[in-house]
C-alpha atoms as a PDB file:
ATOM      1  CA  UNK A   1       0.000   0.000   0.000  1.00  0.00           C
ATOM      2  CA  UNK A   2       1.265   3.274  -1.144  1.00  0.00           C
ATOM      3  CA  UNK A   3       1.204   6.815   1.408  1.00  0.00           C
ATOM      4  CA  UNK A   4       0.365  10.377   0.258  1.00  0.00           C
ATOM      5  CA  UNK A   5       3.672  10.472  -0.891  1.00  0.00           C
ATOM      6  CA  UNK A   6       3.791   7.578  -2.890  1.00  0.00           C
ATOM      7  CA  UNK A   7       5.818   5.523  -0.322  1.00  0.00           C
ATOM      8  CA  UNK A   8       4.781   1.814   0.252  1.00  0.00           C
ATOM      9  CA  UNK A   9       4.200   0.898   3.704  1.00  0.00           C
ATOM     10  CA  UNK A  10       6.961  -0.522   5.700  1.00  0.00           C
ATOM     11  CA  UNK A  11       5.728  -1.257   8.841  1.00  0.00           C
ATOM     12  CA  UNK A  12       2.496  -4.020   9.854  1.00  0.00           C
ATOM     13  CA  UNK A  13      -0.264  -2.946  10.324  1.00  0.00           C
ATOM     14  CA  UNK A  14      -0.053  -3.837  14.234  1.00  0.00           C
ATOM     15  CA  UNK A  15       3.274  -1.842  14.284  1.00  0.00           C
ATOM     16  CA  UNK A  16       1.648   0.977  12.718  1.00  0.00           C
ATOM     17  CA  UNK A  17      -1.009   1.321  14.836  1.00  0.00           C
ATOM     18  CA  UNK A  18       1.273   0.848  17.518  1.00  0.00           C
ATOM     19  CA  UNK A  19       3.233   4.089  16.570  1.00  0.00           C
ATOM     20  CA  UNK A  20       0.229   5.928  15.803  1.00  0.00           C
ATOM     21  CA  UNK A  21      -0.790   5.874  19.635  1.00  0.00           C
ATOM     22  CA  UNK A  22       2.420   6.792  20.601  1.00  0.00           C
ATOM     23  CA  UNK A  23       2.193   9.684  18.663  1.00  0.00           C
ATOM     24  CA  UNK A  24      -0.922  10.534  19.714  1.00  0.00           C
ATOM     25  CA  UNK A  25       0.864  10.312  23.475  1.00  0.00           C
ATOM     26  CA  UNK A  26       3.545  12.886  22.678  1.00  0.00           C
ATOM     27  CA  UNK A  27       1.217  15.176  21.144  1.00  0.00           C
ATOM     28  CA  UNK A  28      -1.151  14.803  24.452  1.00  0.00           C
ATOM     29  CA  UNK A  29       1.705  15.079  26.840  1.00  0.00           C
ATOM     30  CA  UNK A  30       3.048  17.696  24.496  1.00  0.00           C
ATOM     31  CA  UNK A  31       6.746  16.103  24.477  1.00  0.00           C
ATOM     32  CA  UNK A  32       8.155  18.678  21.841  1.00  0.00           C
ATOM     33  CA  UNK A  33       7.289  21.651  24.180  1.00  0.00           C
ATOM     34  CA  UNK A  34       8.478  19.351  27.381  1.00  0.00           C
ATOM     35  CA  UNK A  35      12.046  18.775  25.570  1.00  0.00           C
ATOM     36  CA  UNK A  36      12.510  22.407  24.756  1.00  0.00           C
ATOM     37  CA  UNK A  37      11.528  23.779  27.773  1.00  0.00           C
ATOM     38  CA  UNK A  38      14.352  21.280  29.045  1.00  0.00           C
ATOM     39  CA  UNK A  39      12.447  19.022  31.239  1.00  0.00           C
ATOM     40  CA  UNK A  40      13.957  15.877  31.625  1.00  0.00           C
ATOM     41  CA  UNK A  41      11.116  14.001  32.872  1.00  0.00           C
ATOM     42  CA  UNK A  42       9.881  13.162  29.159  1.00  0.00           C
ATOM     43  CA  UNK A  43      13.173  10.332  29.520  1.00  0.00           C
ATOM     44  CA  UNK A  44      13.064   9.990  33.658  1.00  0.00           C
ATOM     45  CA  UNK A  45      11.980   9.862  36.741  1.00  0.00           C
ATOM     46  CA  UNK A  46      15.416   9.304  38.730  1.00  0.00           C
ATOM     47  CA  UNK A  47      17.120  12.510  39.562  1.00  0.00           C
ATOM     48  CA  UNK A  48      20.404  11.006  38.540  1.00  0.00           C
ATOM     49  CA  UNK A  49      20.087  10.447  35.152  1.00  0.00           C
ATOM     50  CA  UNK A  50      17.855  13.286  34.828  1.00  0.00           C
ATOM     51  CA  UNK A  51      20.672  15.072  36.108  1.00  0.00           C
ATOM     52  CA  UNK A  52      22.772  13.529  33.020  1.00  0.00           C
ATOM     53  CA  UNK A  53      20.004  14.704  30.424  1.00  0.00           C
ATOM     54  CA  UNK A  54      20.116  18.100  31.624  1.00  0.00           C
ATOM     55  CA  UNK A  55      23.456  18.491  30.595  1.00  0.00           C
ATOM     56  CA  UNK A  56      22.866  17.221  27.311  1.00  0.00           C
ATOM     57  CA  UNK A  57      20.234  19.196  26.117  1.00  0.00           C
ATOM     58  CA  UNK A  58      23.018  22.402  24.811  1.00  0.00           C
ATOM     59  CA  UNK A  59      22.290  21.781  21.454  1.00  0.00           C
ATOM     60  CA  UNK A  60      18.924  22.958  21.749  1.00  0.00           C
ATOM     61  CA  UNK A  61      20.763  26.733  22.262  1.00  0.00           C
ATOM     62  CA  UNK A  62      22.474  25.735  19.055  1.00  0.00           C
ATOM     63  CA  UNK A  63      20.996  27.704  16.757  1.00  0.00           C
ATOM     64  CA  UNK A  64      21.097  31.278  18.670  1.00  0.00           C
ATOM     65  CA  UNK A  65      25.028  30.853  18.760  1.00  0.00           C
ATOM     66  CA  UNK A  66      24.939  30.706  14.912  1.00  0.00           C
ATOM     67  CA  UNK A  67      23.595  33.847  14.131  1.00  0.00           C
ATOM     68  CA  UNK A  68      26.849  35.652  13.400  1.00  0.00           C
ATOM     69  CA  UNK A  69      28.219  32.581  11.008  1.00  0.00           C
ATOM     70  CA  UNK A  70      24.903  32.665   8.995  1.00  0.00           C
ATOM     71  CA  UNK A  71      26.638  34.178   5.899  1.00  0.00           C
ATOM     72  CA  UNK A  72      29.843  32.088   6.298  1.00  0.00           C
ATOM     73  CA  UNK A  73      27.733  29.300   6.419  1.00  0.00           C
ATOM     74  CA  UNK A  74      25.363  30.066   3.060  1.00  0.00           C
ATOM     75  CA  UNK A  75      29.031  31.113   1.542  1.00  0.00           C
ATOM     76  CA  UNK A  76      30.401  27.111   1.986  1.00  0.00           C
ATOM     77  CA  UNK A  77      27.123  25.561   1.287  1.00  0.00           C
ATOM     78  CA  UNK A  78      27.311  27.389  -1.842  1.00  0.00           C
ATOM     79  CA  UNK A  79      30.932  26.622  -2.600  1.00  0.00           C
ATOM     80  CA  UNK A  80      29.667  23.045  -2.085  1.00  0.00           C
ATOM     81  CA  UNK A  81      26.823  22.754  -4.212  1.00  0.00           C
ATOM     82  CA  UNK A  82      28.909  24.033  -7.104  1.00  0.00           C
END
């Protein structure tokens, strides 16, 4: 069976409906706001490890510390793609 974007399925149909609730889960418990806001109780409940996923969670900030190598960055894409 073919998706909207022409792809044929790759999962059963148990295993899709499986990931289809899980989805529905993060978009209840609203894990995508949760992980940006930095809490670390989307992965755990033991302070420890949470601890350990706190730490981790920098390269969320990435993309404000790149705002000054924008241009140097379009400059070697471009160099690259020619």
């Amino acid at each position: 069976m073919k998706d909207a974007y022409g792809q044929g399925r790759r999962l059963s149909a148990a295993h899709e409906a499986a990931v289809a609730e899980l989805l529905a889960k993060a978009v209840d418990e609203d894990w995508a706001g949760r992980v940006w806001a930095r809490d670390t109780s989307v992965w755990t409940s033991d302070p420890s490890v949470a601890e350990l996923i706190a730490n981790r969670l920098g390269w969320l900030d990435l993309p404000t510390y790149f705002d000054d190598e924008v241009e140097e960055l379009e400059a070697f894409a471009g160099g690259v793609k020619d």
